[in-house]
N, C-alpha and C. Protein backbone atom coordinates (compact mmCIF):
# COMPACT_ATOMS: atom_id res chain seq x y z
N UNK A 1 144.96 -21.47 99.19
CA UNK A 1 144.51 -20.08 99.11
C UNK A 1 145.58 -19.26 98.39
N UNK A 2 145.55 -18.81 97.14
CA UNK A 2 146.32 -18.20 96.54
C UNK A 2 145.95 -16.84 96.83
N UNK A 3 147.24 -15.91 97.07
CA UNK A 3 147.04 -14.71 97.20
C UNK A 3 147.48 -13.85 96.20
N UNK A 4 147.48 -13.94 94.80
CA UNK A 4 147.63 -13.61 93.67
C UNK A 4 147.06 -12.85 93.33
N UNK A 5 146.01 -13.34 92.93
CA UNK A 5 144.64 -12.71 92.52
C UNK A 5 143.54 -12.61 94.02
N UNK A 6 144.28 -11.86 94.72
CA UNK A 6 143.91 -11.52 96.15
C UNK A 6 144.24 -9.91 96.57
N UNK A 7 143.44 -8.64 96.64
CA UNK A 7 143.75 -7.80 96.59
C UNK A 7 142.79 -7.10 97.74
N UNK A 8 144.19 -7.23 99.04
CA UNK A 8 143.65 -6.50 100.32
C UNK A 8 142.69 -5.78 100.58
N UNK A 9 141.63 -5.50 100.83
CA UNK A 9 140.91 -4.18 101.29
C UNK A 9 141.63 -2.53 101.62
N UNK A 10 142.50 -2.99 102.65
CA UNK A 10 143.54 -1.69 103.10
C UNK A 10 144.40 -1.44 101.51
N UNK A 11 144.74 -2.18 100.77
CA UNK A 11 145.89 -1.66 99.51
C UNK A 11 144.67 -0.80 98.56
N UNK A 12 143.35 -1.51 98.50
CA UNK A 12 142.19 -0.73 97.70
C UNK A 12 141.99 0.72 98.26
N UNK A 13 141.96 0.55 99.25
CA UNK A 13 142.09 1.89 100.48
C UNK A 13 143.29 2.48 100.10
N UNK A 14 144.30 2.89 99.98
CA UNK A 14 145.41 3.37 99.99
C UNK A 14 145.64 3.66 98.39
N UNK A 15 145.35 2.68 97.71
CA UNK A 15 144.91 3.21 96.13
C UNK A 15 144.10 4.18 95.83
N UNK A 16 143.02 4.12 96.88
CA UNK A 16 141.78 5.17 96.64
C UNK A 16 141.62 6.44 97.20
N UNK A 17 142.51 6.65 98.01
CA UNK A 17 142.87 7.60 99.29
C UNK A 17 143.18 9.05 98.23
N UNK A 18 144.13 8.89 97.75
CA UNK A 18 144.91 9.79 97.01
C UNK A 18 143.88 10.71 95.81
N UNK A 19 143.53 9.21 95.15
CA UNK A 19 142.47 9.63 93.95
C UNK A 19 141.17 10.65 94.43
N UNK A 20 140.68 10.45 95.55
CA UNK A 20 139.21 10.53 96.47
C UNK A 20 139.87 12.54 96.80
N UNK A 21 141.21 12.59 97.57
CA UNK A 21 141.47 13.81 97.55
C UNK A 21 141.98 14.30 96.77
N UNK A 22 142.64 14.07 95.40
CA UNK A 22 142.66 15.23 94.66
C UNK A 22 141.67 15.11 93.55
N UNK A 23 140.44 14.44 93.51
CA UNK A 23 139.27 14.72 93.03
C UNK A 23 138.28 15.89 93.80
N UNK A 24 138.27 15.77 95.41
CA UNK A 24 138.13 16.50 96.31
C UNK A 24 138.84 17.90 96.00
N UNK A 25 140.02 17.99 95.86
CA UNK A 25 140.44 19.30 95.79
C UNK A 25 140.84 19.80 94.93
N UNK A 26 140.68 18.82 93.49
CA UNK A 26 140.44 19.80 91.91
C UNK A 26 138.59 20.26 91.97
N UNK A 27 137.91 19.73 93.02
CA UNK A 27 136.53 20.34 92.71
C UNK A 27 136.08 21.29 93.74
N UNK A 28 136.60 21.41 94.92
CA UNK A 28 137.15 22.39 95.33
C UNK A 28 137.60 23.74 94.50
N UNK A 29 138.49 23.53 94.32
CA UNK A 29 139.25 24.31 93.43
C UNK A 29 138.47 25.34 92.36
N UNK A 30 137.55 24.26 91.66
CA UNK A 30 136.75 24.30 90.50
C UNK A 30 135.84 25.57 91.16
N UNK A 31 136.00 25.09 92.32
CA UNK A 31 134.16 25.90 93.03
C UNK A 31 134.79 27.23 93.27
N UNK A 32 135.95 27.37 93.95
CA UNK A 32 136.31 28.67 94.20
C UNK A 32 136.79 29.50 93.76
N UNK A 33 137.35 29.01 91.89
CA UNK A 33 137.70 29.43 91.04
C UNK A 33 136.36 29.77 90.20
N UNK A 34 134.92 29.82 90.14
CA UNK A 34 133.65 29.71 90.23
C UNK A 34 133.57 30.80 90.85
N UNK A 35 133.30 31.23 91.92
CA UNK A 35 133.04 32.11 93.41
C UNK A 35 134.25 33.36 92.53
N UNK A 36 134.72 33.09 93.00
CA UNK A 36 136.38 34.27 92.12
C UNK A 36 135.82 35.06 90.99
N UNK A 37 135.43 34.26 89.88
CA UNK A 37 135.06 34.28 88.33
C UNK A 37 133.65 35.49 88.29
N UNK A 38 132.99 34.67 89.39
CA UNK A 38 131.68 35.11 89.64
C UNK A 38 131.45 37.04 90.46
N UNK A 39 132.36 36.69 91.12
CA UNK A 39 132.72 37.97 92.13
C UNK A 39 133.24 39.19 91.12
N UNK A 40 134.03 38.91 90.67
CA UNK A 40 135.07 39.36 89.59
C UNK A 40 133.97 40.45 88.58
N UNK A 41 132.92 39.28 88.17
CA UNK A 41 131.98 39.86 86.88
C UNK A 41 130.86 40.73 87.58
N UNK A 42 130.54 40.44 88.62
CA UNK A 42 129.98 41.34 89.75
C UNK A 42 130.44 42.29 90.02
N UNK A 43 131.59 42.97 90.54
CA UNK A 43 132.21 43.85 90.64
C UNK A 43 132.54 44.91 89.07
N UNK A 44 132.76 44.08 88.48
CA UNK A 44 132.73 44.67 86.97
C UNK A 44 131.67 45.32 86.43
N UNK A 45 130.36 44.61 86.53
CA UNK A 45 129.27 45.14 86.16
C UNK A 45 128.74 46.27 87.25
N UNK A 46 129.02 46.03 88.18
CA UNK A 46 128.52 47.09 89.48
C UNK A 46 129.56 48.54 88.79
N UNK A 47 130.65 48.34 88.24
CA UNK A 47 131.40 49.36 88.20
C UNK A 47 131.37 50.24 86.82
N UNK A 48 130.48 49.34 85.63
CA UNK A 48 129.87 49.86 84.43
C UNK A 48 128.73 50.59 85.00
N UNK A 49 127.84 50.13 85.86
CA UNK A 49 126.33 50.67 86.16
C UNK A 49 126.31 51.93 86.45
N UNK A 50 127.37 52.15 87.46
CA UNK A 50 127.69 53.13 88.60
C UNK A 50 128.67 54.50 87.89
């Protein structure tokens, strides 16, 4: 049984861990920088109308 070309479950896990949250929290990010952007042009236009 060569463990060479043998690649743990838990090391795939621990490889993937990292990637999984800051994909998670650049899209995050994305969304509330979105929400912000959005609010922002809302307030702007409410303040041309008015």
């Amino acid at each position: 049984m060569s463990s060479g070309h043998y690649i743990p479950y838990w090391v795939l896990c621990l490889y993937l861990l990292p990637v999984f949250f800051i994909d998670s929290f650049l899209l995050s990010l994305f969304v509330l920088l979105g929400y912000l952007i959005g609010f922002l042009c809302f307030e702007f236009s409410v303040l041309l109308f008015v």
